[in-house]
Protein backbone atom coordinates (compact mmCIF):
# COMPACT_ATOMS: atom_id res chain seq x y z
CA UNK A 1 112.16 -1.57 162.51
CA UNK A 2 113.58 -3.65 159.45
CA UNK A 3 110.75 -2.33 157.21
CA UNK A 4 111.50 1.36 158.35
CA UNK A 5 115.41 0.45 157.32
CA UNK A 6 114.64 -0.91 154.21
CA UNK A 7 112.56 2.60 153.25
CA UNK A 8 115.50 4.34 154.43
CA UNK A 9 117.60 2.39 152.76
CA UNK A 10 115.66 2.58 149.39
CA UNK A 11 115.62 6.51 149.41
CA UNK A 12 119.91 6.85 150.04
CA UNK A 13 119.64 4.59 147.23
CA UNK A 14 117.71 6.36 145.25
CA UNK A 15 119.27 10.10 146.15
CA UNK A 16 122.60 8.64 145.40
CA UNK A 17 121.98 7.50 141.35
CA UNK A 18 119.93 11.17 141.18
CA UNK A 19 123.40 12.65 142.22
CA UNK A 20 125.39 10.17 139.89
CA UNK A 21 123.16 11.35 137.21
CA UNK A 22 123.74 15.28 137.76
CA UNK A 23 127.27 14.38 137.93
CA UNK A 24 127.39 12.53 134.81
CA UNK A 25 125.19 15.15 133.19
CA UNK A 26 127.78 17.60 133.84
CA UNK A 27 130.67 15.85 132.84
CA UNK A 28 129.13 14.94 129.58
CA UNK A 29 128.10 18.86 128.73
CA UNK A 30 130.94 20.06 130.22
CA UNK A 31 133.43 18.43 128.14
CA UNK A 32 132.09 18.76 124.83
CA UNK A 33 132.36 22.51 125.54
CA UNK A 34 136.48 21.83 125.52
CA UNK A 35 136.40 19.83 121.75
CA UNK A 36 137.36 22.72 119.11
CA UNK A 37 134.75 20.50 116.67
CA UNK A 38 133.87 17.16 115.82
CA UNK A 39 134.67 14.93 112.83
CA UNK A 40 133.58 11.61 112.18
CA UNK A 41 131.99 9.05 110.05
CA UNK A 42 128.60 7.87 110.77
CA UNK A 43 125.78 4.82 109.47
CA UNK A 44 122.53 5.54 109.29
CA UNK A 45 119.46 3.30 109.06
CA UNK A 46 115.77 4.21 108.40
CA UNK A 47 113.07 1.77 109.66
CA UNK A 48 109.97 1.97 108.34
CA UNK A 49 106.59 -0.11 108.87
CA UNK A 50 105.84 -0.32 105.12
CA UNK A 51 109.55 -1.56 104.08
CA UNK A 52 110.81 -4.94 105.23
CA UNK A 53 114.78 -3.98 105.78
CA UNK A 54 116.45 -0.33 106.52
CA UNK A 55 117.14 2.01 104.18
CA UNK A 56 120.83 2.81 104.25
CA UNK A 57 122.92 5.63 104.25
CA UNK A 58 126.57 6.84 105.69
CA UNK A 59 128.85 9.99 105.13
CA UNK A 60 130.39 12.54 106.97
CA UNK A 61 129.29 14.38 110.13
CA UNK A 62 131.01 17.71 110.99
CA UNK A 63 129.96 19.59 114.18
CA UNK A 64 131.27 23.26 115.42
CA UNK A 65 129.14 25.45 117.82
CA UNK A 66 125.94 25.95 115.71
CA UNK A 67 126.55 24.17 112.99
CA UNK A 68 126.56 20.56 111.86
CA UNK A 69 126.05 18.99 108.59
CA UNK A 70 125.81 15.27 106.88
CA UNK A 71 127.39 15.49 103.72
CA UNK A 72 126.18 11.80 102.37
CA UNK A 73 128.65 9.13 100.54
CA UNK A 74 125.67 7.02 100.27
CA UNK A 75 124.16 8.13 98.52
CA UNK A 76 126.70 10.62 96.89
CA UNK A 77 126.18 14.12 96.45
CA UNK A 78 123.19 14.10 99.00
CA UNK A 79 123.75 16.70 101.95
CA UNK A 80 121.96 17.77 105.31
CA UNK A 81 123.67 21.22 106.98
CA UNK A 82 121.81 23.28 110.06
CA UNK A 83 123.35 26.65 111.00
CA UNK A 84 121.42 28.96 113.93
CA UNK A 85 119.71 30.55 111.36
CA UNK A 86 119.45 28.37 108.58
CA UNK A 87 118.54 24.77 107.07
CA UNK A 88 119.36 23.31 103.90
CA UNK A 89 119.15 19.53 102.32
CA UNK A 90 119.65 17.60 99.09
CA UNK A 91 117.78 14.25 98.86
CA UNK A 92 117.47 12.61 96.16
CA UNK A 93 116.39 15.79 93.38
CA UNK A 94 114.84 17.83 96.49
CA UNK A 95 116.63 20.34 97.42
CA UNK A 96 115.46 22.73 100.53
CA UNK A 97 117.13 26.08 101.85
CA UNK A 98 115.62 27.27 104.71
CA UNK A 99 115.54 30.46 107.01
CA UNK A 100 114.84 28.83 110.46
CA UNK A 101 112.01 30.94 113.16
CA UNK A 102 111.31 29.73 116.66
CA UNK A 103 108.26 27.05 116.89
CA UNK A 104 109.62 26.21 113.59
CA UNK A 105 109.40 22.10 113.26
CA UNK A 106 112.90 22.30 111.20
CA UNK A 107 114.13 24.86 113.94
CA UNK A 108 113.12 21.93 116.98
CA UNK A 109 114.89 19.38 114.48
CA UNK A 110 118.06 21.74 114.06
CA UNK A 111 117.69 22.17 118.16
CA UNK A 112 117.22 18.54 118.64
CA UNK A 113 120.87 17.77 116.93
CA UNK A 114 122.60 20.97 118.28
CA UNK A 115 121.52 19.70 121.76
CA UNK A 116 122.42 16.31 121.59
CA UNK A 117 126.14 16.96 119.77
CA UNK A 118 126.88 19.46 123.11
CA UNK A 119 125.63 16.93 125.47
CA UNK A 120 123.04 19.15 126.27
CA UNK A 121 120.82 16.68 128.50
CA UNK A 122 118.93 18.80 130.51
CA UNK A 123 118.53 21.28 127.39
CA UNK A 124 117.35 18.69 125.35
CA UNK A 125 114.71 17.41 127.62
CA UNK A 126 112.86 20.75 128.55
CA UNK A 127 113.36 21.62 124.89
CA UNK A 128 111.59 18.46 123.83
CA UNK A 129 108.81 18.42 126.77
CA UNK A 130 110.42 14.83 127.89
CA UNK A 131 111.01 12.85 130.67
CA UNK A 132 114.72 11.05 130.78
CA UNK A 133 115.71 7.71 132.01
CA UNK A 134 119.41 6.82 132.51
CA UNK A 135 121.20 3.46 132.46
CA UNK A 136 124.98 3.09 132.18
CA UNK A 137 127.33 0.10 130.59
CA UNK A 138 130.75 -0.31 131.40
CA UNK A 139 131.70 1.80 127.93
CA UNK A 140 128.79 4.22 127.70
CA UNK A 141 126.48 6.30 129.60
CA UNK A 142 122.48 6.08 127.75
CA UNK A 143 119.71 8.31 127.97
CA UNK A 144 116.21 7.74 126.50
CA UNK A 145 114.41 10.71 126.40
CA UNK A 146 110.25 9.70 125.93
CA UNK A 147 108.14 12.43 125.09
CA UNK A 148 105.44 13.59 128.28
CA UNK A 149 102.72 14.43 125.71
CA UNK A 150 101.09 12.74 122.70
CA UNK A 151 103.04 14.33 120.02
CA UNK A 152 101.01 13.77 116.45
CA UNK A 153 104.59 14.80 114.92
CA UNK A 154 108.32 15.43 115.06
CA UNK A 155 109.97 12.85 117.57
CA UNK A 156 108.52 11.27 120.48
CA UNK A 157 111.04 9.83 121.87
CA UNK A 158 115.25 9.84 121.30
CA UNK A 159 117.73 7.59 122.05
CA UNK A 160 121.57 9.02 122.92
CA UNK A 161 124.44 7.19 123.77
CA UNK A 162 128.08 8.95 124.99
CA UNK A 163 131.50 6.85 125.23
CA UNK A 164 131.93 6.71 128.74
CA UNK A 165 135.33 8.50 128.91
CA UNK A 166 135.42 10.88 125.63
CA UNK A 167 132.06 11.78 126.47
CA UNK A 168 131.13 12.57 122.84
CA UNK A 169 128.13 11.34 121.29
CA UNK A 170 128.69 7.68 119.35
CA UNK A 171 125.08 6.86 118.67
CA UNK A 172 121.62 8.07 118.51
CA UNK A 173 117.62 6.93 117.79
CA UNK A 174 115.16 9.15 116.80
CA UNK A 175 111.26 7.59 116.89
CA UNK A 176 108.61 9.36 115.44
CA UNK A 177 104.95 8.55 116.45
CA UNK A 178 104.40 6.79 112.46
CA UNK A 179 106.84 3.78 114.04
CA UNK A 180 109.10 4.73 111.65
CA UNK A 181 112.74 5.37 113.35
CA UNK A 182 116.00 6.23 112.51
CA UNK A 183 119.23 5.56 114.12
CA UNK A 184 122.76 7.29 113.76
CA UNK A 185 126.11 5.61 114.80
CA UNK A 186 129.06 7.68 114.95
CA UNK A 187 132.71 6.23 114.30
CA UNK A 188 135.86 7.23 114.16
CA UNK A 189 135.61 10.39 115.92
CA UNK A 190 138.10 13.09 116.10
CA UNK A 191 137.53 15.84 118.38
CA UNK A 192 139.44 18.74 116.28
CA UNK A 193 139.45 17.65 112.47
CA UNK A 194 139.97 19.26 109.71
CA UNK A 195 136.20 20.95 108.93
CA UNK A 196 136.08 21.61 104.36
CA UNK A 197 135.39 25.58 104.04
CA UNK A 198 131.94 24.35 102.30
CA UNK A 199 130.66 21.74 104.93
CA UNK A 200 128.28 24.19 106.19
């Protein structure tokens, strides 16, 4: 009778953080849909196998509907901008304009960040053929999305993090299968800042 309890006990359990998680879901992708845009400053870091410490970056992230861009500080004049159509990028003396089509890489990459800036959960996973595990802190709710299928490409698995009360995303890891990852922390947010005419 005790063992039948326990099981019992275990599945309430269980049901109960599946419908915390729905509810959570929602209230993340539901709010973002009030913010009129999102501006904020972010750090980025780029691990790779072959370099001993991170490569460096941080700028300006600007987010409305479609559209987001990283218009770099460091280093200056460098610039990455996604549109529904449309990618374009400045690194280093590469420069890239691009008209994005579906099963496009860039177009799952523009997808990827569209997703993750709406709080798009459930979007993001089908989109990215992933299974998601959810753990919560006392200031954020975190999702690690880990790819179902050997992927010889793009990301295999991504890392999101939303402030707990906001709901807006402060932080995010992106692994591709290499090793090499990247990671994104966003500060100072403002959800309804002044966007340049040129930042997409």
């Amino acid at each position: 009778m005790k063992k039948i309890f326990v099981i019992i006990s275990a599945v309430l359990l269980a049901a109960a953080s599946y419908a915390a998680n729905d509810a959570v879901i929602s209230a993340i992708k539901n709010t973002n849909a009030t913010y009129k845009n999102i501006v904020c400053d972010f750090d980025q870091a780029k691990n790779m196998k072959i370099v001993k410490e991170p490569v460096l970056s941080a700028g300006k992230l600007y987010y409305e509907g479609e559209k987001m861009s990283m218009i770099y500080s460091k280093p200056e004049g460098e610039y990455f901008k996604i549109t529904e159509s449309s990618l374009s990028m400045l690194t280093g003396k590469n420069k890239l304009n691009k008209k994005l089509k579906a099963g496009d890489p860039f177009m799952m990459l523009r997808n990827l960040l569209i997703f993750s800036m709406k709080g798009d959960i459930n979007g993001l996973a089908e989109m990215a053929n992933s299974d998601v595990a959810y753990t919560s802190t006392a200031s954020q709710d975190q999702f690690v999305f880990t790819s179902k299928n050997k992927v010889s490409k793009g990301y295999n698995k991504i890392v999101l993090y939303y402030n707990k009360q906001s709901h807006v995303l402060e932080y995010m890891e992106l692994y591709q299968p290499t090793g090499t990852f990247t990671t994104y922390t966003l500060k100072n947010i403002k959800t309804g800042g002044v966007i340049p005419a040129d930042a997409f």
